[in-house]
Protein backbone atom coordinates (compact mmCIF):
# COMPACT_ATOMS: atom_id res chain seq x y z
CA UNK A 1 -27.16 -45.00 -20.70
CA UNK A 2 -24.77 -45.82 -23.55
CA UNK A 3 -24.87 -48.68 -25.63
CA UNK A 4 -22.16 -51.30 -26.17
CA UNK A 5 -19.94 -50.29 -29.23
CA UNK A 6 -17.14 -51.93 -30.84
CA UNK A 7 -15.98 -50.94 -34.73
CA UNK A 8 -19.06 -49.01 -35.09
CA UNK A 9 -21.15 -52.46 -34.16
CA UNK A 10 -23.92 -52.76 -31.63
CA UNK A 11 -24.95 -54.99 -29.04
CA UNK A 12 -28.51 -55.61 -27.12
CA UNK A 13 -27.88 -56.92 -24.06
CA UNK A 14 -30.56 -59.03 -21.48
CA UNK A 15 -30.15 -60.48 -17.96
CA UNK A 16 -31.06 -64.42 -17.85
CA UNK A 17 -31.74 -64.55 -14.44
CA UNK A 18 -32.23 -68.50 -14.70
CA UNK A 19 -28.65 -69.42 -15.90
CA UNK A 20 -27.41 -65.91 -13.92
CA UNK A 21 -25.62 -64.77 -17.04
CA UNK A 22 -25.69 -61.32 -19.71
CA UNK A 23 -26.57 -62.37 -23.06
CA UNK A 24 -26.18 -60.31 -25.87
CA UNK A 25 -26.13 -60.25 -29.55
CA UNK A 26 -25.12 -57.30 -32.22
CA UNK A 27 -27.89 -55.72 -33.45
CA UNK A 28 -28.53 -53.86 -36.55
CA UNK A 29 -27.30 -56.68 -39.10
CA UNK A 30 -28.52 -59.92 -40.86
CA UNK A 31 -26.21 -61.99 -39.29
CA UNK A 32 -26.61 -63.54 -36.08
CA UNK A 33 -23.77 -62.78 -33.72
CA UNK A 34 -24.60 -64.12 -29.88
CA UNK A 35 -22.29 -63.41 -26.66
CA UNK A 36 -22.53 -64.08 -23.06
CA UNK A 37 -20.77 -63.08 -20.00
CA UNK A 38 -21.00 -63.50 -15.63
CA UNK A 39 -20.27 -59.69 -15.23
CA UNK A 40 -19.80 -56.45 -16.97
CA UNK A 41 -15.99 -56.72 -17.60
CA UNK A 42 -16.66 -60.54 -18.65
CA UNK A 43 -19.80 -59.51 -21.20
CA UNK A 44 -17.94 -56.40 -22.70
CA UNK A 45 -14.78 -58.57 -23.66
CA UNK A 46 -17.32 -61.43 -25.27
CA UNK A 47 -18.75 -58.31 -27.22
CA UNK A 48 -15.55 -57.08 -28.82
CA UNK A 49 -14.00 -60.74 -29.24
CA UNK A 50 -17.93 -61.85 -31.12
CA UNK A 51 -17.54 -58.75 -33.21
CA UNK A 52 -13.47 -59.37 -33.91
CA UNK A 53 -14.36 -63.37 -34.54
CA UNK A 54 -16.80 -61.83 -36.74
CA UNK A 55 -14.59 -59.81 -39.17
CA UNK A 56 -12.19 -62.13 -39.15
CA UNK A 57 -14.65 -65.28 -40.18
CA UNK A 58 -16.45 -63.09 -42.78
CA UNK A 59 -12.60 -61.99 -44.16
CA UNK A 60 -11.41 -65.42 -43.59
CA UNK A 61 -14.58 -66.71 -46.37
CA UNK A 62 -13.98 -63.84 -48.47
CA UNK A 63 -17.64 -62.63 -47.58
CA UNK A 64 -18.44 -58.95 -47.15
CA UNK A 65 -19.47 -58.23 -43.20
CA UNK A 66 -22.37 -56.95 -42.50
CA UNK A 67 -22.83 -53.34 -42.40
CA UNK A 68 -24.83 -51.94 -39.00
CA UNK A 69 -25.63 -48.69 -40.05
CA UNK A 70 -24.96 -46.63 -42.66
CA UNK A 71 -25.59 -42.97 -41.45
CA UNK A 72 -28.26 -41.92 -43.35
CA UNK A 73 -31.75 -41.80 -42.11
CA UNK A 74 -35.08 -40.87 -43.72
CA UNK A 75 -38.14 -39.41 -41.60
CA UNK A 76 -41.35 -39.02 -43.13
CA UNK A 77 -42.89 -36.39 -40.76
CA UNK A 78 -46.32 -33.91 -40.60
CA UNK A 79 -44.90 -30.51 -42.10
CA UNK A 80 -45.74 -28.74 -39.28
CA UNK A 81 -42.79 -30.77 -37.17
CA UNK A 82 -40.38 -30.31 -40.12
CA UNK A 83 -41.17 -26.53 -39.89
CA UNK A 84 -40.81 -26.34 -35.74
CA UNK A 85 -37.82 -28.70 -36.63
CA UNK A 86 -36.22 -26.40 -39.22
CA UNK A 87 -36.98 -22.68 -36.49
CA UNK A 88 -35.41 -24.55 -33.87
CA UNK A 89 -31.87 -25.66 -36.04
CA UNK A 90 -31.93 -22.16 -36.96
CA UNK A 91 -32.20 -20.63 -33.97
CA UNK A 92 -29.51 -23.13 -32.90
CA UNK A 93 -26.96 -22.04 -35.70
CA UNK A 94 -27.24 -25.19 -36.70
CA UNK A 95 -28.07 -27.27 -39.74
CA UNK A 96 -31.26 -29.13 -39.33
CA UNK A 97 -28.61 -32.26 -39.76
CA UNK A 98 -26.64 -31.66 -36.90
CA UNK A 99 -29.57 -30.42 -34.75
CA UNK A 100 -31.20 -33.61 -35.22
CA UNK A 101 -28.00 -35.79 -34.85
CA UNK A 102 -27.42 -33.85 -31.31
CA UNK A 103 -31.34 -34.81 -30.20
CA UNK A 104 -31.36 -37.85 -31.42
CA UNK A 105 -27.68 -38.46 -29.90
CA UNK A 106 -29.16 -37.09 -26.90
CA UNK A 107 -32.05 -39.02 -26.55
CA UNK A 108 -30.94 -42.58 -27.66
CA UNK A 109 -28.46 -41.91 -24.55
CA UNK A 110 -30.79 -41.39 -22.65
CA UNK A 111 -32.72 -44.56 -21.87
C-alpha cells in the first residue's frame, strides 16, 4: 500500500467509524497539520489543500515550513547484518545505498 504524498509531505490516515469520516494528519513534522474527508477522493483533496494551506501560512508569516524528511538515515546495526548487508549490495551491483533504499522502498510499500 502507498502512502499519501503531496510536496514530499506525509499523511497518516484513520477511519472514525463514530462520526463515519477519514481523518488524517501529516506526519513526520513538529507542526500539527489535521484533515478530514467522507471518501477517498474527498480525504486526498483535504490532504493536498492542508499541506498547500500549510506552505502558504508558514510563507505568509515569514516562518520556515517544516521539513518531513531529510533523506539521510543512520542505522546502528550488529556487524554481522552490515556484512550480509554489504554481500548482498554487491552481489546486486549495487551500492549498499541504493540496495537499502530499494528494500526499504519495498517494504514500507508493502504494509
Amino acid at each position: 500500500m502507498k502512502g499519501m504524498n503531496h510536496k514530499g509531505y506525509f499523511a497518516k490516515v484513520e477511519f472514525d467509524s463514530e462520526d463515519h469520516i477519514f481523518v488524517g494528519h501529516i506526519i513526520g513534522i513538529r507542526d500539527i497539520v489535521g484533515f478530514h474527508g467522507e471518501s477517498v477522493t474527498e480525504l486526498e483533496t483535504a490532504f493536498q489543500e492542508a499541506v498547500d494551506n500549510y506552505l502558504a501560512a508558514c510563507n505568509e508569516l515569514g516562518q520556515e515550513p517544516n521539513k518531513p524528511y531529510s533523506g539521510n538515515l543512520m542505522l546502528r546495526i550488529p556487524s554481522e547484518i552490515h556484512a550480509a548487508v554489504a554481500s548482498a549490495a554487491e552481489a546486486s551491483g549495487k551500492s549498499i545505498n541504493q540496495w537499502a533504499a530499494g528494500v526499504l522502498e519495498k517494504e514500507s510499500h508493502a504494509h
